[in-house]
N, C-alpha and C. Protein backbone atom coordinates (compact mmCIF):
# COMPACT_ATOMS: atom_id res chain seq x y z
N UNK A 1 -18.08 -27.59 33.52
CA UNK A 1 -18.13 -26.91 32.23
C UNK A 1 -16.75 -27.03 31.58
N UNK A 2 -16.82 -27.73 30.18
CA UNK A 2 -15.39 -27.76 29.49
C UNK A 2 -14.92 -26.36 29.02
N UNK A 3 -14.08 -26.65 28.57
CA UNK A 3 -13.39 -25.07 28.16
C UNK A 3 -14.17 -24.46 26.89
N UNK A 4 -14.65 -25.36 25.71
CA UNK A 4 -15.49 -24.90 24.94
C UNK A 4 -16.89 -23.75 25.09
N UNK A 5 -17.42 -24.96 26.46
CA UNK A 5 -18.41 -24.15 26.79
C UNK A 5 -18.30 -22.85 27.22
N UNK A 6 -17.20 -22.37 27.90
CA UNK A 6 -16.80 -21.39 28.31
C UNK A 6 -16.92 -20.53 27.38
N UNK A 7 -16.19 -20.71 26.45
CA UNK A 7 -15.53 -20.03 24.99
C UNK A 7 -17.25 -19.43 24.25
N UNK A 8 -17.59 -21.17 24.26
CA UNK A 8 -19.26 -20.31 24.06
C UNK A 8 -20.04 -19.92 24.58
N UNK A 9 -20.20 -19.41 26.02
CA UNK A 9 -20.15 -18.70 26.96
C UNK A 9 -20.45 -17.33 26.43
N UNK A 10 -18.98 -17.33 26.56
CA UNK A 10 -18.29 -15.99 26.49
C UNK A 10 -18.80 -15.28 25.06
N UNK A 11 -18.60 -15.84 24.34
CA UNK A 11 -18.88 -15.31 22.42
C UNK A 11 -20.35 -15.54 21.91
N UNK A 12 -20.57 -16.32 22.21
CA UNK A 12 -22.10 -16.99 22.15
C UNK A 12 -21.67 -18.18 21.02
N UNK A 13 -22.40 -19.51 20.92
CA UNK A 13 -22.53 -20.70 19.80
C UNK A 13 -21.97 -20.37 19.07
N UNK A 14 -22.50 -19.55 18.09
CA UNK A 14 -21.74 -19.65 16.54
C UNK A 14 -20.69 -18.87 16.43
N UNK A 15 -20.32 -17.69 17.35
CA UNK A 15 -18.96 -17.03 16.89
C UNK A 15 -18.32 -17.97 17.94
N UNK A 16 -18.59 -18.83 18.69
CA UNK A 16 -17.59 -19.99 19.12
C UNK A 16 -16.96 -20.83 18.07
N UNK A 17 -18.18 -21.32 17.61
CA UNK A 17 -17.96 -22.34 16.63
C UNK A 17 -17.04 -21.74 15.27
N UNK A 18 -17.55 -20.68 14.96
CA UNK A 18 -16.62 -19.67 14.04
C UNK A 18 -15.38 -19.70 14.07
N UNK A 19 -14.68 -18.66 14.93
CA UNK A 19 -13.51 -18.75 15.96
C UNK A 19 -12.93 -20.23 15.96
N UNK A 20 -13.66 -21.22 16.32
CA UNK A 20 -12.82 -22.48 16.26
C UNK A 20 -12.41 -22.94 14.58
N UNK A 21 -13.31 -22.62 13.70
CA UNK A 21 -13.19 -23.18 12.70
C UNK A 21 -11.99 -21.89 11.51
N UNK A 22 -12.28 -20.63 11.97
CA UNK A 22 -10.91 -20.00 11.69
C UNK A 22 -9.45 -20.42 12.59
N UNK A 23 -9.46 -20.59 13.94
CA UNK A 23 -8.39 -20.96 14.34
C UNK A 23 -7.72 -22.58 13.84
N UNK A 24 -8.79 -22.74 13.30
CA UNK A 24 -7.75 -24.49 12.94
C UNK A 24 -7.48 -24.47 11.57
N UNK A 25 -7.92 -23.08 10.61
CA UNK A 25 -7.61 -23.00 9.43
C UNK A 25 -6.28 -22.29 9.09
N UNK A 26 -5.95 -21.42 10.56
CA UNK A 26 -4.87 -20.09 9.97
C UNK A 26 -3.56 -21.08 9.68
N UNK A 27 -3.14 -20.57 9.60
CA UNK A 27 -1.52 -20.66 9.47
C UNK A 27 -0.50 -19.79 10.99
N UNK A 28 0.04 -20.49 11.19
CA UNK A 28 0.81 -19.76 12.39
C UNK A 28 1.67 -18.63 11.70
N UNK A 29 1.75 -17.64 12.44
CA UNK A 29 3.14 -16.75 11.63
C UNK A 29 4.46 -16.87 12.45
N UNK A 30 5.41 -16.40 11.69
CA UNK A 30 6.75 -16.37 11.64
C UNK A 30 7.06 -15.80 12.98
N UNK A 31 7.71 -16.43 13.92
CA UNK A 31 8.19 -15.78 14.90
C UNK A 31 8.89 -14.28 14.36
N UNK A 32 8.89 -13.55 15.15
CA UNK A 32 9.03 -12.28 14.90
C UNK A 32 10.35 -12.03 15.02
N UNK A 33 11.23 -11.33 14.21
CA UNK A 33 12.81 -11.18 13.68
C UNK A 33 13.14 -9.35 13.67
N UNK A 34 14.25 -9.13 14.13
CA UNK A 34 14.71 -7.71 13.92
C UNK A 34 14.62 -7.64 12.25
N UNK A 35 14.36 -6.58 12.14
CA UNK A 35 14.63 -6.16 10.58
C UNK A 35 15.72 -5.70 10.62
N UNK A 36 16.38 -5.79 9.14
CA UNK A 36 17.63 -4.64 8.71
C UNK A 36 17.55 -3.70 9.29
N UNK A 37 18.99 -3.27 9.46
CA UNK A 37 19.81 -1.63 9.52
C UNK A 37 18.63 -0.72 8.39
N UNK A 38 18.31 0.33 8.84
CA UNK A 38 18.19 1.25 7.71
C UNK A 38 17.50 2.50 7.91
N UNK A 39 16.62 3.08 6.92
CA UNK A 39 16.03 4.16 7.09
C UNK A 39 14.91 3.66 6.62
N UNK A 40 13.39 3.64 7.43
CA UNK A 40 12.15 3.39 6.65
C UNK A 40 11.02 4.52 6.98
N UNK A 41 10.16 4.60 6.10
CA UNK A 41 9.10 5.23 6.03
C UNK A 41 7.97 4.30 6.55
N UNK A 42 7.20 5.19 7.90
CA UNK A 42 6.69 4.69 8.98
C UNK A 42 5.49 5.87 9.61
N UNK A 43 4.66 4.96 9.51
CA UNK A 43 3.83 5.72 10.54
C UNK A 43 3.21 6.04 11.83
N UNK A 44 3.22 7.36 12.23
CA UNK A 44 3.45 7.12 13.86
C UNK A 44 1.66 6.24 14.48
N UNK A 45 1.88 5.52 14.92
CA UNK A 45 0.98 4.75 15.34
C UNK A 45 0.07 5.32 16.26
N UNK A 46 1.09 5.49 17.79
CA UNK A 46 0.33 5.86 18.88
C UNK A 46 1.93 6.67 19.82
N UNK A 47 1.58 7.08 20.47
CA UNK A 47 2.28 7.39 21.83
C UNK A 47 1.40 6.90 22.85
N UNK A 48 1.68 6.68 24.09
CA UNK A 48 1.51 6.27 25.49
C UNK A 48 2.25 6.60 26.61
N UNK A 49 2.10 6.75 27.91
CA UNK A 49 2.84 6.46 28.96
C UNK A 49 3.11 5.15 28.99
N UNK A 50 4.08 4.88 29.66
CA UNK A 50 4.61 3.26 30.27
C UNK A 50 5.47 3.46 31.29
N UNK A 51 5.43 1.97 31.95
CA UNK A 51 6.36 2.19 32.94
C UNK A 51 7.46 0.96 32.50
N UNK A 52 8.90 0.82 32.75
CA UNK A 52 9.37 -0.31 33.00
C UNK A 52 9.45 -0.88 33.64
N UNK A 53 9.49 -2.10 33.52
CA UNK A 53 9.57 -3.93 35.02
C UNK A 53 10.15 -2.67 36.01
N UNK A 54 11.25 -2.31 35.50
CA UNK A 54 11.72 -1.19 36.96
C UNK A 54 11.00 -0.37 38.14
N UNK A 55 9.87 0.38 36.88
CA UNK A 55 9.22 0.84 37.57
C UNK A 55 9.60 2.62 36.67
N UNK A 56 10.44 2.61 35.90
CA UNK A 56 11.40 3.80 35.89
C UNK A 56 10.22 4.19 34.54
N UNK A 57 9.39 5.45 34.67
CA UNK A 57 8.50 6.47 33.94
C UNK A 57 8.99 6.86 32.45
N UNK A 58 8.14 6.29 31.54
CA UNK A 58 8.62 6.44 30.04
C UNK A 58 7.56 6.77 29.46
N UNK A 59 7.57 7.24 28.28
CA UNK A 59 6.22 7.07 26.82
C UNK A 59 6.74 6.50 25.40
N UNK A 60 5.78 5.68 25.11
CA UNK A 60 6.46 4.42 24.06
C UNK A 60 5.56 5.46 22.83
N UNK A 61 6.76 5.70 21.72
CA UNK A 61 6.11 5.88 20.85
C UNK A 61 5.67 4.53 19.57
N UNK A 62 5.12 4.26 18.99
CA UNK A 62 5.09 2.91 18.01
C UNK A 62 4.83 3.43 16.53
N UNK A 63 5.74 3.18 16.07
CA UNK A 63 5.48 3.09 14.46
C UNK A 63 5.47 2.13 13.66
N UNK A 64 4.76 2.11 12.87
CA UNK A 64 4.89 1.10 11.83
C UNK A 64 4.61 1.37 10.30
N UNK A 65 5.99 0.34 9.91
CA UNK A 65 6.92 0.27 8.25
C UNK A 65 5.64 0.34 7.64
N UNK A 66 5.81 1.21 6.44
CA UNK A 66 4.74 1.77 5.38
C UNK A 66 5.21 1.11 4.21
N UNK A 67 6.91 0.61 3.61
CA UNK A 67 7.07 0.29 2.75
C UNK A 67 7.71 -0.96 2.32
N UNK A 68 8.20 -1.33 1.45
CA UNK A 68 9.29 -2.40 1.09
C UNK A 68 8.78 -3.79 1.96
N UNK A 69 9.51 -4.93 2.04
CA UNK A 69 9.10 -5.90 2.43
C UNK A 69 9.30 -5.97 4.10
N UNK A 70 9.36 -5.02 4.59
CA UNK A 70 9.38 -4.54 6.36
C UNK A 70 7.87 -4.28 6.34
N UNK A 71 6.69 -3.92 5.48
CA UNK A 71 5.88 -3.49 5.66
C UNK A 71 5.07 -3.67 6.68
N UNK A 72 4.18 -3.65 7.33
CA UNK A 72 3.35 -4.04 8.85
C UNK A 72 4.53 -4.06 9.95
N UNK A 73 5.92 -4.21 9.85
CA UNK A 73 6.52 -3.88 10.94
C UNK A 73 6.59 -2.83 11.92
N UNK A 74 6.48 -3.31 13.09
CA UNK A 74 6.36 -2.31 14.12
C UNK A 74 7.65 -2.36 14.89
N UNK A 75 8.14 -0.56 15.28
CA UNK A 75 8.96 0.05 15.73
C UNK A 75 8.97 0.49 17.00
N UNK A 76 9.50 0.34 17.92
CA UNK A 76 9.04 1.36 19.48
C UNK A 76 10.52 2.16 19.80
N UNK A 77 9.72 3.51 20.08
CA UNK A 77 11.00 4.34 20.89
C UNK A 77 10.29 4.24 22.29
N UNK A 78 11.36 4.16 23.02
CA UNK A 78 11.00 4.83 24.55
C UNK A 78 11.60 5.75 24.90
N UNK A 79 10.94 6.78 25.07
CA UNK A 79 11.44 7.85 25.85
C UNK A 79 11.45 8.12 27.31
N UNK A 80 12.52 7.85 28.07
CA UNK A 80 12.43 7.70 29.61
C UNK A 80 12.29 9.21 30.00
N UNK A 81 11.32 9.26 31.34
CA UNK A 81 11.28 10.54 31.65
C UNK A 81 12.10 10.35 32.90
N UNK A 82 13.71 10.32 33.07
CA UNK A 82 13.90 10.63 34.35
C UNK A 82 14.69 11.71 34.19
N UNK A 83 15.34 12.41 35.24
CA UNK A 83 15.81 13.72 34.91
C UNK A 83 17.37 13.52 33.90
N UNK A 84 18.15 11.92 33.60
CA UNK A 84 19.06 11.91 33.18
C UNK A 84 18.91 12.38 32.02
N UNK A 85 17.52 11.37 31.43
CA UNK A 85 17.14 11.23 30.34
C UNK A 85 15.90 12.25 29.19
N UNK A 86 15.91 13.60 30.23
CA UNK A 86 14.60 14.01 29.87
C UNK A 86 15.29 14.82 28.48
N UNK A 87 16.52 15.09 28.07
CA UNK A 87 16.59 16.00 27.57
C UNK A 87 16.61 15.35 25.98
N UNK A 88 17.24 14.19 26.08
CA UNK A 88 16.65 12.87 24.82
C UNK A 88 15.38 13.04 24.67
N UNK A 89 14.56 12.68 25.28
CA UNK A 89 13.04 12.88 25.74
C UNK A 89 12.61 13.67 25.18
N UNK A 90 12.96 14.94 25.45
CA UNK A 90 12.03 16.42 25.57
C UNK A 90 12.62 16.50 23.89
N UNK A 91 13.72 16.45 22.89
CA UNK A 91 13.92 16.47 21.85
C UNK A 91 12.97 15.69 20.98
N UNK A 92 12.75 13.82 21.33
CA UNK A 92 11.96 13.39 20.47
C UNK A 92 10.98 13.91 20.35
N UNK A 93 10.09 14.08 21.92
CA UNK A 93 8.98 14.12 21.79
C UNK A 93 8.40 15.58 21.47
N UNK A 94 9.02 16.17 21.14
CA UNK A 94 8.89 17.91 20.53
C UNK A 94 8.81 17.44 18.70
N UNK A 95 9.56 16.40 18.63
CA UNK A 95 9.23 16.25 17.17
C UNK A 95 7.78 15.90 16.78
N UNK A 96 7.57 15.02 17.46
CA UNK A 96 5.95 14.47 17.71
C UNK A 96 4.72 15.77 18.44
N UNK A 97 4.98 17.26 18.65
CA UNK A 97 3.83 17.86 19.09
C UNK A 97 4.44 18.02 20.55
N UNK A 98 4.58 17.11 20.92
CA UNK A 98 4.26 16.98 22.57
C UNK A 98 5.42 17.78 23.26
N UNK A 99 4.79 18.94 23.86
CA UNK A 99 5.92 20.17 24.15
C UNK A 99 5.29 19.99 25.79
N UNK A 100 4.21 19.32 26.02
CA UNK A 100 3.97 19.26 27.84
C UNK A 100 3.72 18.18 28.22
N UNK A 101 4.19 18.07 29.85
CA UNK A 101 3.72 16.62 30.81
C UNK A 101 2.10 16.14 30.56
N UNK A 102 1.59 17.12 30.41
CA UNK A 102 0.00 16.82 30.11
C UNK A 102 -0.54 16.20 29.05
N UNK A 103 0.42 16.68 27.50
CA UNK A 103 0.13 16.24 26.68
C UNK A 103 0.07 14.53 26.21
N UNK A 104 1.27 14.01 27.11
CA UNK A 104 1.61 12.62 26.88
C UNK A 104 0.16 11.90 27.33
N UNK A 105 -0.83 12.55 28.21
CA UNK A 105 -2.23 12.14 28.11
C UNK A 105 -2.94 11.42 27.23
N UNK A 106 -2.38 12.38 26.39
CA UNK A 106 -3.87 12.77 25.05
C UNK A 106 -3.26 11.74 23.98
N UNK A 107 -3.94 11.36 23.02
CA UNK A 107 -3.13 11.03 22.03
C UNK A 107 -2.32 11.56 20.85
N UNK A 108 -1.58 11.13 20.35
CA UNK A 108 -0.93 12.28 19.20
C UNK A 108 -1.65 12.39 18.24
N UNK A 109 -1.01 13.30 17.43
CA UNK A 109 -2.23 14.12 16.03
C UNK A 109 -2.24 12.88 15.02
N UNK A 110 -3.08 12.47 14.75
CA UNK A 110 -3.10 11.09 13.64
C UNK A 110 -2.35 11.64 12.17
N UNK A 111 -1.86 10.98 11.57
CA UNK A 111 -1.30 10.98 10.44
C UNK A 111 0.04 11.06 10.00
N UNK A 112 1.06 11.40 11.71
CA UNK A 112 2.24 11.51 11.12
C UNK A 112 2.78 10.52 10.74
N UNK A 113 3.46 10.62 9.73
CA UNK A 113 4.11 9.87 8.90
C UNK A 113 6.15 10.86 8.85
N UNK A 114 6.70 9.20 9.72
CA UNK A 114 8.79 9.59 9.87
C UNK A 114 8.97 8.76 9.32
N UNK A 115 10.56 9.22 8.88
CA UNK A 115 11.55 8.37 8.33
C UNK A 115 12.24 8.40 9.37
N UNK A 116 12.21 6.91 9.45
CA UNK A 116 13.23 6.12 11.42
C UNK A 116 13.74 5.52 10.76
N UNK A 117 15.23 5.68 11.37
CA UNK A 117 16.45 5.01 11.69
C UNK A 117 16.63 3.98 12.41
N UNK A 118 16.45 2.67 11.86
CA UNK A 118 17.28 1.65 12.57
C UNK A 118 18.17 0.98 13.03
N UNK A 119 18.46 0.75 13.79
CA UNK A 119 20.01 -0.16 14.12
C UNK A 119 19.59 -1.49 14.57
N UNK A 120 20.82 -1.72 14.66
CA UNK A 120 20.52 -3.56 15.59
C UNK A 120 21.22 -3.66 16.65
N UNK A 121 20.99 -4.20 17.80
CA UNK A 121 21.94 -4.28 18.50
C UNK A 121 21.56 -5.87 19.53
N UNK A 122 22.19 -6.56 20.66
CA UNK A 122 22.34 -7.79 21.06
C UNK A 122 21.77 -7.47 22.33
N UNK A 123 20.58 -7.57 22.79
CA UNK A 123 20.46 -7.32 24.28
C UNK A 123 21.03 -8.36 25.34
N UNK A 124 20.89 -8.14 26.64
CA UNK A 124 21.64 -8.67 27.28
C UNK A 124 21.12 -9.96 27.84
N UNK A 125 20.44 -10.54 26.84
CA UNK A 125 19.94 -11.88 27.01
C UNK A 125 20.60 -12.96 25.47
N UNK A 126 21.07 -12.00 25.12
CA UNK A 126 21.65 -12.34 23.61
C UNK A 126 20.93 -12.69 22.32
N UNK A 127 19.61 -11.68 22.44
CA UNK A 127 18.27 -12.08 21.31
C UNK A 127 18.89 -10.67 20.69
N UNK A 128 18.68 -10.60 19.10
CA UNK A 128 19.18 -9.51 18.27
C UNK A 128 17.92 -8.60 18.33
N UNK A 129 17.94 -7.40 18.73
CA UNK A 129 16.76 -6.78 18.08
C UNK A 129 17.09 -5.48 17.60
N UNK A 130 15.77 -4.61 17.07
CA UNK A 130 15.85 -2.78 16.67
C UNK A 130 16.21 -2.29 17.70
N UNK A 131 16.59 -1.45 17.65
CA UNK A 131 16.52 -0.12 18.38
C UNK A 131 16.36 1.35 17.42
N UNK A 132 15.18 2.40 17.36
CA UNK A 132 15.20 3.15 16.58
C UNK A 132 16.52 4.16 17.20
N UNK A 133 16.65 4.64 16.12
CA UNK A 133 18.38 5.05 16.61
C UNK A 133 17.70 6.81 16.29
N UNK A 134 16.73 6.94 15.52
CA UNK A 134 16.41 8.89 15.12
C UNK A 134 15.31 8.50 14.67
N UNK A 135 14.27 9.69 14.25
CA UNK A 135 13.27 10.01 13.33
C UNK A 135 13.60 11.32 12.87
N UNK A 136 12.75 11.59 11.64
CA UNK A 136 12.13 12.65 11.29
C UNK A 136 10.74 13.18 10.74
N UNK A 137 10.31 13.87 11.28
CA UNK A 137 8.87 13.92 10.64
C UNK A 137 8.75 14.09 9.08
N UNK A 138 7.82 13.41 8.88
CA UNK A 138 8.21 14.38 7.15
C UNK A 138 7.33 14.49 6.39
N UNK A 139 6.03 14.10 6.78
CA UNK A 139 4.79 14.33 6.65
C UNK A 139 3.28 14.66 7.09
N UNK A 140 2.59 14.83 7.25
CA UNK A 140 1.44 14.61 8.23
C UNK A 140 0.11 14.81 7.11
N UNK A 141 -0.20 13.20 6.82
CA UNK A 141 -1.56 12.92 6.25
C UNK A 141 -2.95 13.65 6.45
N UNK A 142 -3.62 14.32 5.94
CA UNK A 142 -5.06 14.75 6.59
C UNK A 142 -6.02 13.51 6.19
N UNK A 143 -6.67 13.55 7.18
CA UNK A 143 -8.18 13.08 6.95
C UNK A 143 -9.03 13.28 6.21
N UNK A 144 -9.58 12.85 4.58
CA UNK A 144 -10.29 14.14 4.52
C UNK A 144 -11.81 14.00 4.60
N UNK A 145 -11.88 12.74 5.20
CA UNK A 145 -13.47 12.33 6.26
C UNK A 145 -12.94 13.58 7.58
N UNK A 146 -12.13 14.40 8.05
CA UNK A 146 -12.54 14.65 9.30
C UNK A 146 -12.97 16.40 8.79
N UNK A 147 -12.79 16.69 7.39
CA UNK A 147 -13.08 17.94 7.15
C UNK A 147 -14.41 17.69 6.90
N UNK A 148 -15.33 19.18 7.73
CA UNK A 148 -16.90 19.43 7.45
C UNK A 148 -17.07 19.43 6.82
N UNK A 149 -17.26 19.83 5.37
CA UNK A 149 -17.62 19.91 4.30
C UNK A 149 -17.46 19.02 3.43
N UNK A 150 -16.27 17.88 3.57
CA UNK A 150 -16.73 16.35 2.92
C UNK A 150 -17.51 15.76 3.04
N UNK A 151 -18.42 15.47 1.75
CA UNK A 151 -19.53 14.72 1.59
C UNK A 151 -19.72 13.54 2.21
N UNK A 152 -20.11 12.84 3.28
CA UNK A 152 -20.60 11.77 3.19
C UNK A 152 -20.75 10.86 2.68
N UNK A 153 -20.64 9.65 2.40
CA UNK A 153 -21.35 8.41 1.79
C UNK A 153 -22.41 8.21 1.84
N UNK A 154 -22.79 7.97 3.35
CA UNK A 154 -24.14 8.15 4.02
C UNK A 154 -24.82 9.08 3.60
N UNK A 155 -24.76 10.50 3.18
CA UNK A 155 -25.65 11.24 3.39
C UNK A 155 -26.07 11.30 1.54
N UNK A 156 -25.09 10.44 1.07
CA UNK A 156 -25.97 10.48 -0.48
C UNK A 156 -27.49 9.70 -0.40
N UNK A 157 -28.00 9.91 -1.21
CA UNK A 157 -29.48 9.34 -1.11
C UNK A 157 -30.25 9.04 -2.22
């Protein structure tokens, strides 16, 4: 079995054939570049646990640029949980809700929207990248599909 078949296998015929005929149309994108120094308006994406190659216990927060030509850029803090680091830690992540070990579970409240601080700095492989250097919260979007009493689309008739 060639690799195609596989592919259509896996997807079935035509979203094979699909898939092939978008992948030979895209355009590759831009290897990915630190952005400017600055302050942007960003939204909090997700939080998670993670671990590092180390092994050493963190939660990645991810945001991503809302404005200016950074827009779709994505941001990561890590917050290490070891006892050096918890008190960095326990500050961010109090900005974000998350006041317990349990909470880093769950996901965060959708909608916040910070203004993060970037820097640049040279890691020790000598590739330039971000590092978010602060946030601040400074908004939090509602849903207003998640309130009961908003009408539906669906339920017009």
């Amino acid at each position: 079995m060639n690799k195609f078949e596989k592919l259509a296998a896996m997807l079935g015929g035509e979203e094979a054939t699909a898939l092939e005929e978008r992948f030979d149309s895209a355009s590759a994108a831009a290897d990915a570049a630190a952005i400017p120094p600055g302050v942007y308006r960003c939204l909090v994406s997700k939080g998670e646990l993670n671990t590092s190659r180390s092994g050493t216990p963190g939660y990645r927060v991810t945001f991503v640029v809302e404005d200016g030509e950074q827009n779709g850029s994505r941001l990561f803090l890590d917050c290490w949980l070891t006892e050096r680091a918890l008190p960095m830690a326990k500050r961010d992540l109090q900005k974000l809700g998350v006041t317990s070990v349990r909470q880093m579970e769950t996901p965060l409240p959708p909608g916040l929207v910070a203004d993060v601080t970037v820097v640049k700095y040279v890691d020790d492989d000598q590739i330039e990248r971000n590092r978010v250097r602060s946030f601040v919260i400074v908004d939090k979007r509602v849903d207003p599909t998640a309130d009961p009493d908003f009408p539906s689309p669906l339920a017009a008739g």
